[in-house]
PDB file of N, CA and C in Angstrom:
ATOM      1  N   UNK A   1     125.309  51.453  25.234  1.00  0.00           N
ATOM      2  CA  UNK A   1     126.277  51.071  24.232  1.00  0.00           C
ATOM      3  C   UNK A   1     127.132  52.285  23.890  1.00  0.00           C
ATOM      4  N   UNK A   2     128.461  52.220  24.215  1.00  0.00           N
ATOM      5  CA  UNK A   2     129.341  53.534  23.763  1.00  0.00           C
ATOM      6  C   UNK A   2     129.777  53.346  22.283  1.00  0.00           C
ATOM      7  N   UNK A   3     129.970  54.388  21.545  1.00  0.00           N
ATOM      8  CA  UNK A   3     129.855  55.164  20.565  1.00  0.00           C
ATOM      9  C   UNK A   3     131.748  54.502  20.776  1.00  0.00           C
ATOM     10  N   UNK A   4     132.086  53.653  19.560  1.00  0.00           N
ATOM     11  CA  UNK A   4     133.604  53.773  18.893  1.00  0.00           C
ATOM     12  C   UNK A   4     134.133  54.780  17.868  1.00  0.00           C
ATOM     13  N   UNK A   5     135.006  55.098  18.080  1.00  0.00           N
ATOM     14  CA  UNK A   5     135.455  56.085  17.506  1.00  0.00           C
ATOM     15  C   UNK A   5     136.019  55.939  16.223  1.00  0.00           C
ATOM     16  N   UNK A   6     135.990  56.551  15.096  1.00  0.00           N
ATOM     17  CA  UNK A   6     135.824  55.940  13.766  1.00  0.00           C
ATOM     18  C   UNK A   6     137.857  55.972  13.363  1.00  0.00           C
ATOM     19  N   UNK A   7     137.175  54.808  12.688  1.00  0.00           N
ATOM     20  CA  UNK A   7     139.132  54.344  12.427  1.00  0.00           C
ATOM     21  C   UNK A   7     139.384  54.842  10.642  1.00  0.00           C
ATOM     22  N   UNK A   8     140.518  54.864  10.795  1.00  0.00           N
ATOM     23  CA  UNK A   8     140.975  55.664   9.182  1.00  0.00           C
ATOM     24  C   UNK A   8     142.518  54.671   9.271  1.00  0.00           C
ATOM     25  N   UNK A   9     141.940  53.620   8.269  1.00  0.00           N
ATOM     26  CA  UNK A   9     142.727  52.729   7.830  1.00  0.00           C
ATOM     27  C   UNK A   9     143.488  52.849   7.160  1.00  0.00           C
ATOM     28  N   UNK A  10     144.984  52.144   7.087  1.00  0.00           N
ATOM     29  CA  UNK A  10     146.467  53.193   5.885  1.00  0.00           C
ATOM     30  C   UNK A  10     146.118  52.150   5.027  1.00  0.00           C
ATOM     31  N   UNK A  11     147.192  52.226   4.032  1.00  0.00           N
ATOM     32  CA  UNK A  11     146.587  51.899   2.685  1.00  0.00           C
ATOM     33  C   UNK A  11     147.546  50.371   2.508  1.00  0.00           C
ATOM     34  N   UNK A  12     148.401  50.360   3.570  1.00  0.00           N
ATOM     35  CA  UNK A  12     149.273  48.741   3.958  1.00  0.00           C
ATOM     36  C   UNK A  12     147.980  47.819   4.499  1.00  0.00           C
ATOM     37  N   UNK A  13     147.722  48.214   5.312  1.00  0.00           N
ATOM     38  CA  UNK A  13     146.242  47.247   6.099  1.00  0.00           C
ATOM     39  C   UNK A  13     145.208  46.787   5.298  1.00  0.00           C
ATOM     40  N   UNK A  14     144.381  47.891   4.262  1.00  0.00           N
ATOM     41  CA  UNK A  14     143.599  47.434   3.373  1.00  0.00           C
ATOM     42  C   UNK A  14     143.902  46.940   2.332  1.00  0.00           C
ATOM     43  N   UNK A  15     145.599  47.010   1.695  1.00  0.00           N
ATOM     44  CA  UNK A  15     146.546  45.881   1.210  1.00  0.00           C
ATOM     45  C   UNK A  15     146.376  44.787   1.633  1.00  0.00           C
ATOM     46  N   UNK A  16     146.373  44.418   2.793  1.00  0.00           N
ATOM     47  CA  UNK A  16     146.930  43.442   3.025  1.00  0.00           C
ATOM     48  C   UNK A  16     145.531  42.693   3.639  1.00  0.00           C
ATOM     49  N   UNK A  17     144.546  43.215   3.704  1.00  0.00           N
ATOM     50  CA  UNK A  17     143.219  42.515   3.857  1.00  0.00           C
ATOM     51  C   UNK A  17     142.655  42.128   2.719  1.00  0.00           C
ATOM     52  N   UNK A  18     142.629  42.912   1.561  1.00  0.00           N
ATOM     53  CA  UNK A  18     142.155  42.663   0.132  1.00  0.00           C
ATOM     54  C   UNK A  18     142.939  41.589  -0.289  1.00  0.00           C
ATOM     55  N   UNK A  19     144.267  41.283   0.191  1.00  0.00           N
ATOM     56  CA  UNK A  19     144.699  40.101  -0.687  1.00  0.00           C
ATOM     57  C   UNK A  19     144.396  38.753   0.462  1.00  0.00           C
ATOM     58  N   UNK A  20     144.036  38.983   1.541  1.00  0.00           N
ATOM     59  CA  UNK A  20     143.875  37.690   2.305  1.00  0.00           C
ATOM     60  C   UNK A  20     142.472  37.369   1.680  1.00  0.00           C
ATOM     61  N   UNK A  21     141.181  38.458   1.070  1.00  0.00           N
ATOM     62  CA  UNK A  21     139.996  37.770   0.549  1.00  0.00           C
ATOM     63  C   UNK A  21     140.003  37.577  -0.733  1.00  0.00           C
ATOM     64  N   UNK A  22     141.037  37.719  -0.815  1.00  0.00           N
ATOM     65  CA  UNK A  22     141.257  37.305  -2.744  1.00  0.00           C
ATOM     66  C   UNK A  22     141.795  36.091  -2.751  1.00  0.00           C
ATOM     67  N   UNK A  23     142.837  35.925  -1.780  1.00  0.00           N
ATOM     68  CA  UNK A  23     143.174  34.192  -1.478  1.00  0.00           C
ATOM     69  C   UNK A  23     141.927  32.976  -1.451  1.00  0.00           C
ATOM     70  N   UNK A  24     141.167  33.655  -0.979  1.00  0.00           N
ATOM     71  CA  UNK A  24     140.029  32.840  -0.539  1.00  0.00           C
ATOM     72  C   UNK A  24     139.697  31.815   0.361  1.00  0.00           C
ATOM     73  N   UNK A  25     141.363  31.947   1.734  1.00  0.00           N
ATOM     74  CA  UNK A  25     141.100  30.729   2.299  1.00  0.00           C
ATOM     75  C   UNK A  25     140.189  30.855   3.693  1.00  0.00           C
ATOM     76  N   UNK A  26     139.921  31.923   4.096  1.00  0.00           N
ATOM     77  CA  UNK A  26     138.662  32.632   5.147  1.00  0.00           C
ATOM     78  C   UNK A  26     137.806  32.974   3.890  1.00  0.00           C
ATOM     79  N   UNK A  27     136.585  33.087   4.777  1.00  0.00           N
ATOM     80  CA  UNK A  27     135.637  33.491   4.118  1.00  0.00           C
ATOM     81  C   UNK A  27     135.400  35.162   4.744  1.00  0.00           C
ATOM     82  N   UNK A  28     134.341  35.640   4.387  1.00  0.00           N
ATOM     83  CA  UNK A  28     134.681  37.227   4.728  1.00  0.00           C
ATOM     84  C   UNK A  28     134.336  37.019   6.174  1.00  0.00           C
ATOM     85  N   UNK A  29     133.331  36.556   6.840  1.00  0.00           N
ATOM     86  CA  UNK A  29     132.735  36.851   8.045  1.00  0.00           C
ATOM     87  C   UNK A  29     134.295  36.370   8.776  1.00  0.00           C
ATOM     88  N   UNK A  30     135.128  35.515   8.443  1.00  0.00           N
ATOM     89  CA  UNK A  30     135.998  35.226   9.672  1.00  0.00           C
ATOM     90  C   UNK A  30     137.323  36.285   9.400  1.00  0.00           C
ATOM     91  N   UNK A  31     137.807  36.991   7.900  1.00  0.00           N
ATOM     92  CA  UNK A  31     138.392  37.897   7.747  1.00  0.00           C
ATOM     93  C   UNK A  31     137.629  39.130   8.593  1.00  0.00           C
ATOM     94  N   UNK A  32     136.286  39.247   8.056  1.00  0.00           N
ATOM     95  CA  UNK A  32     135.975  40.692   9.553  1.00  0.00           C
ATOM     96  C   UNK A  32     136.213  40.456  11.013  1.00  0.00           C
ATOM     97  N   UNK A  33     136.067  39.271  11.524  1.00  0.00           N
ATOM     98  CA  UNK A  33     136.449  39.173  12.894  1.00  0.00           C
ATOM     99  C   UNK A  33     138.079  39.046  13.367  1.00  0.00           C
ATOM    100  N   UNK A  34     139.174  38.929  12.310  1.00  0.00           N
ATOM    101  CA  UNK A  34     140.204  38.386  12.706  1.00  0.00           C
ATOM    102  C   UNK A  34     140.967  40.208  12.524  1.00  0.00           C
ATOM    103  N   UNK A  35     140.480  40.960  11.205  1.00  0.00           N
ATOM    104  CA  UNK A  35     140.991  42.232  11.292  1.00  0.00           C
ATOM    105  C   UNK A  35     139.436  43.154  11.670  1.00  0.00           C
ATOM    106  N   UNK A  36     138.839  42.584  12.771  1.00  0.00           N
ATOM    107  CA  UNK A  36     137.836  43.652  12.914  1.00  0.00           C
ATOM    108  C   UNK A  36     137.491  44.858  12.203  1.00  0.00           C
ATOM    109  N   UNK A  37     136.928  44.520  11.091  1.00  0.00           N
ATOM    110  CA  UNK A  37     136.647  45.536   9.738  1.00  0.00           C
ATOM    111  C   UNK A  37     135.230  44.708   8.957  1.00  0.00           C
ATOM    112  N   UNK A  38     134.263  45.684   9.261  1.00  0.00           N
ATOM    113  CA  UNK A  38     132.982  45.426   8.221  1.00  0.00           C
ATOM    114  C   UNK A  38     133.139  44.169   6.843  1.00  0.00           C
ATOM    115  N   UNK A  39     132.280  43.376   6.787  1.00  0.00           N
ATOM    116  CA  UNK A  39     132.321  42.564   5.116  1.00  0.00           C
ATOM    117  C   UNK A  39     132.125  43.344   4.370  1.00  0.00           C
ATOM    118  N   UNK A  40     131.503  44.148   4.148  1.00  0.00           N
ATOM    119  CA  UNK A  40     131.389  45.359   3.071  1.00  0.00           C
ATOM    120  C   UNK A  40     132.634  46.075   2.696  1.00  0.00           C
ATOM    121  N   UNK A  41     133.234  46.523   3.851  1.00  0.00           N
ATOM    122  CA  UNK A  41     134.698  47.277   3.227  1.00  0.00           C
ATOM    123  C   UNK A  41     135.891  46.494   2.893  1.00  0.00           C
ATOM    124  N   UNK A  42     135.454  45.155   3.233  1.00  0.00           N
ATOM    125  CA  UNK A  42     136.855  44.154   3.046  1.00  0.00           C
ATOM    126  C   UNK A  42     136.434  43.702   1.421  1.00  0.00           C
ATOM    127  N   UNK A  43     135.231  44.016   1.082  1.00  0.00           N
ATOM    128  CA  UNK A  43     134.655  43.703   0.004  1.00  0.00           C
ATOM    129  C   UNK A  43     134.710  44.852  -1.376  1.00  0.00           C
ATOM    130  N   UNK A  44     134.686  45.980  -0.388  1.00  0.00           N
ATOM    131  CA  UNK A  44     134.829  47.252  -1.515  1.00  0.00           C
ATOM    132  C   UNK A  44     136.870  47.238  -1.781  1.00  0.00           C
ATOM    133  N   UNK A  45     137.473  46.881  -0.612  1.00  0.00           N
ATOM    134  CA  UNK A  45     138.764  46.811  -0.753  1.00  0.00           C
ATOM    135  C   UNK A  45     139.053  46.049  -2.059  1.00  0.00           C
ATOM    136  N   UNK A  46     138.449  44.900  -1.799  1.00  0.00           N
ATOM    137  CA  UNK A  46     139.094  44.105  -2.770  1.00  0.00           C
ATOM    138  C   UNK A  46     138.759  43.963  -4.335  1.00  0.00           C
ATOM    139  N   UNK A  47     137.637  44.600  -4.417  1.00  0.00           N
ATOM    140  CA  UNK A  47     137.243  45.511  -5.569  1.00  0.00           C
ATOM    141  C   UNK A  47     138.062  46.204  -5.905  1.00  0.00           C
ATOM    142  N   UNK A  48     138.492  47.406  -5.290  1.00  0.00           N
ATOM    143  CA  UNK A  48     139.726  48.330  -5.862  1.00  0.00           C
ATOM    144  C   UNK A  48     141.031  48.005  -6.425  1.00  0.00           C
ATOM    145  N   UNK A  49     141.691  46.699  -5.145  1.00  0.00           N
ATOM    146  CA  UNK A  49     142.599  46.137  -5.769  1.00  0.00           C
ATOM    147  C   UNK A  49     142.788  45.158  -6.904  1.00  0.00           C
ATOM    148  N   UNK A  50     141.716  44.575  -7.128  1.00  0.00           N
ATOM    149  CA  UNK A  50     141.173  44.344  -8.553  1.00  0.00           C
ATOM    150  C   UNK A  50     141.182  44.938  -9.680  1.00  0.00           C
ATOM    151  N   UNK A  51     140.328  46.172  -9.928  1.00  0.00           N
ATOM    152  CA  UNK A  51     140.259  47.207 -10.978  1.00  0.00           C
ATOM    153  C   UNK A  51     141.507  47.856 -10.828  1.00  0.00           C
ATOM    154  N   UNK A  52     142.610  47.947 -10.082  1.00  0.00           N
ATOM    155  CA  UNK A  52     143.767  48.993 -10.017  1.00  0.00           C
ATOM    156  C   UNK A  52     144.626  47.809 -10.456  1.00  0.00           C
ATOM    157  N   UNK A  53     145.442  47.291 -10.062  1.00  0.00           N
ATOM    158  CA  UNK A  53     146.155  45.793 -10.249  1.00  0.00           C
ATOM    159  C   UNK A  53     146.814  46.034 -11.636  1.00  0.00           C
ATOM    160  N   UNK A  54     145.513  46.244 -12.328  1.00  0.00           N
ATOM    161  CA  UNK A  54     146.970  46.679 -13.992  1.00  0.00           C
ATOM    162  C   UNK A  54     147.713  47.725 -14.001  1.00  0.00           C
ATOM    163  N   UNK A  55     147.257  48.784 -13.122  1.00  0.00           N
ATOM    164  CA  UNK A  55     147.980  50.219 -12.983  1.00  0.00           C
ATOM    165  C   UNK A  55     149.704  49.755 -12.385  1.00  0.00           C
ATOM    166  N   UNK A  56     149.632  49.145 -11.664  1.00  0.00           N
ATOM    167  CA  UNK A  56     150.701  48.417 -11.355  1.00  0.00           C
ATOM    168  C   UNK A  56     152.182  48.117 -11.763  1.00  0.00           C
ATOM    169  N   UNK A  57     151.779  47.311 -13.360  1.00  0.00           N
ATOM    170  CA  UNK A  57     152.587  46.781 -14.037  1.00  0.00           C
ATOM    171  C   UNK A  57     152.653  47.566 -15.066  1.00  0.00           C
ATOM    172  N   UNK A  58     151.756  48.874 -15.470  1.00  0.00           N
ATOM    173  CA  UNK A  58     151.663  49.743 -16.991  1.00  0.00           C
ATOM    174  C   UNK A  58     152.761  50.350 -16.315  1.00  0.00           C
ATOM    175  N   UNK A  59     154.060  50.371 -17.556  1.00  0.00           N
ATOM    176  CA  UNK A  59     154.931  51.214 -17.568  1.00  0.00           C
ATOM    177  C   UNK A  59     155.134  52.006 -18.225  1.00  0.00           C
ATOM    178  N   UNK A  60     154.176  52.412 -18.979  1.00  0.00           N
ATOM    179  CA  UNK A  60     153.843  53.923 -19.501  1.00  0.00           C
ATOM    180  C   UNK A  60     152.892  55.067 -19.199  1.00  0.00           C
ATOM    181  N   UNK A  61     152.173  54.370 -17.822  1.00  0.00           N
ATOM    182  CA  UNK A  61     151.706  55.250 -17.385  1.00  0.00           C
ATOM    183  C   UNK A  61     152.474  56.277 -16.326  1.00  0.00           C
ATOM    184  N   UNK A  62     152.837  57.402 -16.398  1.00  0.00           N
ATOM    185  CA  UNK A  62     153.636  58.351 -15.057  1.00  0.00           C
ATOM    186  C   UNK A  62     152.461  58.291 -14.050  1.00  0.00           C
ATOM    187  N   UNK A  63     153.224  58.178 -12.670  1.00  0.00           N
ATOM    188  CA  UNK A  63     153.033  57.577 -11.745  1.00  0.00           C
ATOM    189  C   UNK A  63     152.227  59.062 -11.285  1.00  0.00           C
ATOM    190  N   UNK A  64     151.456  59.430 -10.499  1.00  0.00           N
ATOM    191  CA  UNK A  64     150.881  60.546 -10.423  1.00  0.00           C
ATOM    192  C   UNK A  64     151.131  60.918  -9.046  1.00  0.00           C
ATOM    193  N   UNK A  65     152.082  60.116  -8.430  1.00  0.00           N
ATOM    194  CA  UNK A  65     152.239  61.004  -6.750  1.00  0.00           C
ATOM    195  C   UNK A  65     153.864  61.571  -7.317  1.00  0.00           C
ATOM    196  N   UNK A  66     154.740  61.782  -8.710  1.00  0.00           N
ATOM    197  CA  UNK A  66     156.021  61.952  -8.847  1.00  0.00           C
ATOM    198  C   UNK A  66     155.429  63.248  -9.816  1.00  0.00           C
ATOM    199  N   UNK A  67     155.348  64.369  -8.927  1.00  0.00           N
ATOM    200  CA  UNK A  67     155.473  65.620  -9.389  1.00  0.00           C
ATOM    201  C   UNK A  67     156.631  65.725 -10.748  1.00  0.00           C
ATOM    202  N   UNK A  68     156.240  66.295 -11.580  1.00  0.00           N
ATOM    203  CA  UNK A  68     156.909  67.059 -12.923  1.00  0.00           C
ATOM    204  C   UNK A  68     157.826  68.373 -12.121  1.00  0.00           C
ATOM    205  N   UNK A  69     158.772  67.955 -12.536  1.00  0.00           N
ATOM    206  CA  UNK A  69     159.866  69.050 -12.030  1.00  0.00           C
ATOM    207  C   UNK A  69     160.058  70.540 -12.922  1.00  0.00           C
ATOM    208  N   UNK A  70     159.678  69.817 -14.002  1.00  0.00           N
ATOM    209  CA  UNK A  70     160.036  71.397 -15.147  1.00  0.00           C
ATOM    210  C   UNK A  70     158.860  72.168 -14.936  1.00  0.00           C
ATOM    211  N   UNK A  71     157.476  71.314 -14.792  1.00  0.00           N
ATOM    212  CA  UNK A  71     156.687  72.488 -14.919  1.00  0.00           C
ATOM    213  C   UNK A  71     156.276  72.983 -13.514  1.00  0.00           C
ATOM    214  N   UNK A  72     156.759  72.245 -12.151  1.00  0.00           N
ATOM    215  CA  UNK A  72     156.804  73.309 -10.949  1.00  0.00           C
ATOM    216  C   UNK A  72     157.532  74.536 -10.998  1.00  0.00           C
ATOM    217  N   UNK A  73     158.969  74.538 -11.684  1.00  0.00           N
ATOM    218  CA  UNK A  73     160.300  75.305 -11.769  1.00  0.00           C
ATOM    219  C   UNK A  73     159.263  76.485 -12.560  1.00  0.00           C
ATOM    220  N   UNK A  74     158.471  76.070 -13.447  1.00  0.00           N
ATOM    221  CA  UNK A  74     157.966  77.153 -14.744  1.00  0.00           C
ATOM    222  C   UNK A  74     156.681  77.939 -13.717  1.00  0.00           C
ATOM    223  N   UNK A  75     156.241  76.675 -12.804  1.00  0.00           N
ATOM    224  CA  UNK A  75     155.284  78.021 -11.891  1.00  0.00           C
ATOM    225  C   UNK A  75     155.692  78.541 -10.958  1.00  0.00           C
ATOM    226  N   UNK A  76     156.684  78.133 -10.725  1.00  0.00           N
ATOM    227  CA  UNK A  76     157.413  79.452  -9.718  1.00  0.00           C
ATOM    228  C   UNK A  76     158.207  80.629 -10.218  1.00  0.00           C
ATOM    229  N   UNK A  77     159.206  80.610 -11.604  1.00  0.00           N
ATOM    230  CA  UNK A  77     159.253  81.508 -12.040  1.00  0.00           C
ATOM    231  C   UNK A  77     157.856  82.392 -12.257  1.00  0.00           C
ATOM    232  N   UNK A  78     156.996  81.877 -12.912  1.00  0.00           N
ATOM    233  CA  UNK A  78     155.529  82.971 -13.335  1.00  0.00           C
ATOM    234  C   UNK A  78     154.873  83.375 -12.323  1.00  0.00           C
ATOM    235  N   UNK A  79     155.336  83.011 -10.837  1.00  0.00           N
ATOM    236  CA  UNK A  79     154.463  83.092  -9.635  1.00  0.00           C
ATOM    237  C   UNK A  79     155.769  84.432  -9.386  1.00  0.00           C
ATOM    238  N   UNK A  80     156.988  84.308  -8.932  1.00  0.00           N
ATOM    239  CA  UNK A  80     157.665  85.373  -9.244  1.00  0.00           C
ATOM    240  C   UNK A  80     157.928  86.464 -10.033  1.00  0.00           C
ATOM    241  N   UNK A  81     157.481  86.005 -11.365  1.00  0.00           N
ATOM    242  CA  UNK A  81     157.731  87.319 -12.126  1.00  0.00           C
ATOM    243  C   UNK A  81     156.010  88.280 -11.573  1.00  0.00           C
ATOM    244  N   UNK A  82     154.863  87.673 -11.332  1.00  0.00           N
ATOM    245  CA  UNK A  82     153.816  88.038 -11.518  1.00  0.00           C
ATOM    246  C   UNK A  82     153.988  88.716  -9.445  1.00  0.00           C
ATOM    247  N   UNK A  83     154.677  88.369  -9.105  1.00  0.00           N
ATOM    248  CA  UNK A  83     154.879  89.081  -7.370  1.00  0.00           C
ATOM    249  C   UNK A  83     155.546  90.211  -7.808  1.00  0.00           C
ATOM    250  N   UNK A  84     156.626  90.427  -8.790  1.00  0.00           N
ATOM    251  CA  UNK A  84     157.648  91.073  -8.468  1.00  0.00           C
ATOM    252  C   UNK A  84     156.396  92.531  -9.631  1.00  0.00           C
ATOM    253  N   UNK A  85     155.880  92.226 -10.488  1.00  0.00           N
ATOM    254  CA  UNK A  85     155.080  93.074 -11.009  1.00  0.00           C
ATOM    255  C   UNK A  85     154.055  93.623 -10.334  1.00  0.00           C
ATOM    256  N   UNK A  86     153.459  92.765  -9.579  1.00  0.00           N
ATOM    257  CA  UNK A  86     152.811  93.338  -8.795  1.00  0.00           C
ATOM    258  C   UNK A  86     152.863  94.214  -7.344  1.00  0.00           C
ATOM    259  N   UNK A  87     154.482  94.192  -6.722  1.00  0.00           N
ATOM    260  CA  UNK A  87     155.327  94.672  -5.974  1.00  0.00           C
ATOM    261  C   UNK A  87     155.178  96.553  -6.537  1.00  0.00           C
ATOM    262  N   UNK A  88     155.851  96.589  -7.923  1.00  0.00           N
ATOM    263  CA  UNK A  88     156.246  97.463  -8.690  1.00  0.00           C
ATOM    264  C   UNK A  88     154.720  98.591  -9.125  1.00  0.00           C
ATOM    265  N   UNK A  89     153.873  97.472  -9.264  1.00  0.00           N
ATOM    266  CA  UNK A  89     152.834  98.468  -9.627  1.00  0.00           C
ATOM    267  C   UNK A  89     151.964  98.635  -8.123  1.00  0.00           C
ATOM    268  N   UNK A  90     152.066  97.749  -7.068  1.00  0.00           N
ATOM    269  CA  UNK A  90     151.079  98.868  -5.882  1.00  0.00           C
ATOM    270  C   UNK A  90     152.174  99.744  -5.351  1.00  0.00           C
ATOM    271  N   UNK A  91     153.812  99.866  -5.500  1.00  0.00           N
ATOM    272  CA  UNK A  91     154.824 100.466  -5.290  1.00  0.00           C
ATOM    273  C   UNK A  91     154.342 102.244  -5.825  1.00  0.00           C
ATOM    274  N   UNK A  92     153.677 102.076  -7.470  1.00  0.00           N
ATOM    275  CA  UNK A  92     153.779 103.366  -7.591  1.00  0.00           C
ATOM    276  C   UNK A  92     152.100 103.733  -7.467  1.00  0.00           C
ATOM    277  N   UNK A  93     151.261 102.765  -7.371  1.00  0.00           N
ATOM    278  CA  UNK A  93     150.132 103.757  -6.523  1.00  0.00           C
ATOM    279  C   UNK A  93     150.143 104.314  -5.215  1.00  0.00           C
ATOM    280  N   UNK A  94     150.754 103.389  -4.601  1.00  0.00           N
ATOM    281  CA  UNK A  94     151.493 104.666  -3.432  1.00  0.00           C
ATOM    282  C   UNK A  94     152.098 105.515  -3.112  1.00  0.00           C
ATOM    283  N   UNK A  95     152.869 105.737  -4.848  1.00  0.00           N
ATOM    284  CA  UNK A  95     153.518 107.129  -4.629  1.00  0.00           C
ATOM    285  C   UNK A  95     152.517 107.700  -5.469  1.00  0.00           C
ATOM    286  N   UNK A  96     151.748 107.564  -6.249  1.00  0.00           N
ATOM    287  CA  UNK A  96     150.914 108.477  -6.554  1.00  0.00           C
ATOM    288  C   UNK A  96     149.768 109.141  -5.254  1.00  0.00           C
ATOM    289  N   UNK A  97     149.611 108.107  -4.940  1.00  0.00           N
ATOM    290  CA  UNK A  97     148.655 108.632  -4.115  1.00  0.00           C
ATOM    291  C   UNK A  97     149.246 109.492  -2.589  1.00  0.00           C
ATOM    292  N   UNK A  98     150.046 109.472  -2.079  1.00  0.00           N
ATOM    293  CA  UNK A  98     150.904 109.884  -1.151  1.00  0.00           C
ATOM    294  C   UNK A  98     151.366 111.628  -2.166  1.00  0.00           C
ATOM    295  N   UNK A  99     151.197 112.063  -3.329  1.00  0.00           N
ATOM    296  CA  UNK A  99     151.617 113.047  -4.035  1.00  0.00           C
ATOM    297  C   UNK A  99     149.975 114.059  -3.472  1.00  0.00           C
ATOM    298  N   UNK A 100     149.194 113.619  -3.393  1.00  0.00           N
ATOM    299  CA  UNK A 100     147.738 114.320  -3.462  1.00  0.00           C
ATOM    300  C   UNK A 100     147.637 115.163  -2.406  1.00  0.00           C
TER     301      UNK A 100
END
């Protein structure tokens, strides 16, 4: 028996399997054979899209893949000021030490 090589499913596919077992018109065993995928994970899928589902429609929650722009801008200034200090100070231990 050869060894299959493990699949890493996108997040459209397990979309779109979680809502065919939420329909309810297959049952799971013929949803695992039609998208060849375990009853268990078509089962944990549709769990998730369940408990997530209100995240959805809350429009006061900020969306967490839409990076904050002000406070990247604020760590790159402090990532710069803290290079350019640190530029300045191994700058003059090398002239101190180059004096010896």
């Amino acid at each position: 028996m050869t060894k299959r090589p493990r699949r890493n499913h996108g997040a459209a596919f397990k979309a779109k399997v979680a809502l065919e077992a939420i329909k309810g018109e297959q049952t799971l065993v013929e949803l695992s054979e039609r998208f060849q995928v375990h009853p268990n994970l078509i089962t944990e899928w549709k769990k998730q899209l369940l408990d997530r589902a209100p995240e959805i429609f809350d429009k006061n929650s900020k969306h967490s893949k839409e990076p904050d722009i002000k406070e990247l801008h604020a760590k790159i200034g402090q990532l710069a000021m803290e290079n350019d200090f640190l530029s300045v100070a191994l700058g003059r231990i090398n002239a101190a030490s180059a004096k010896r």
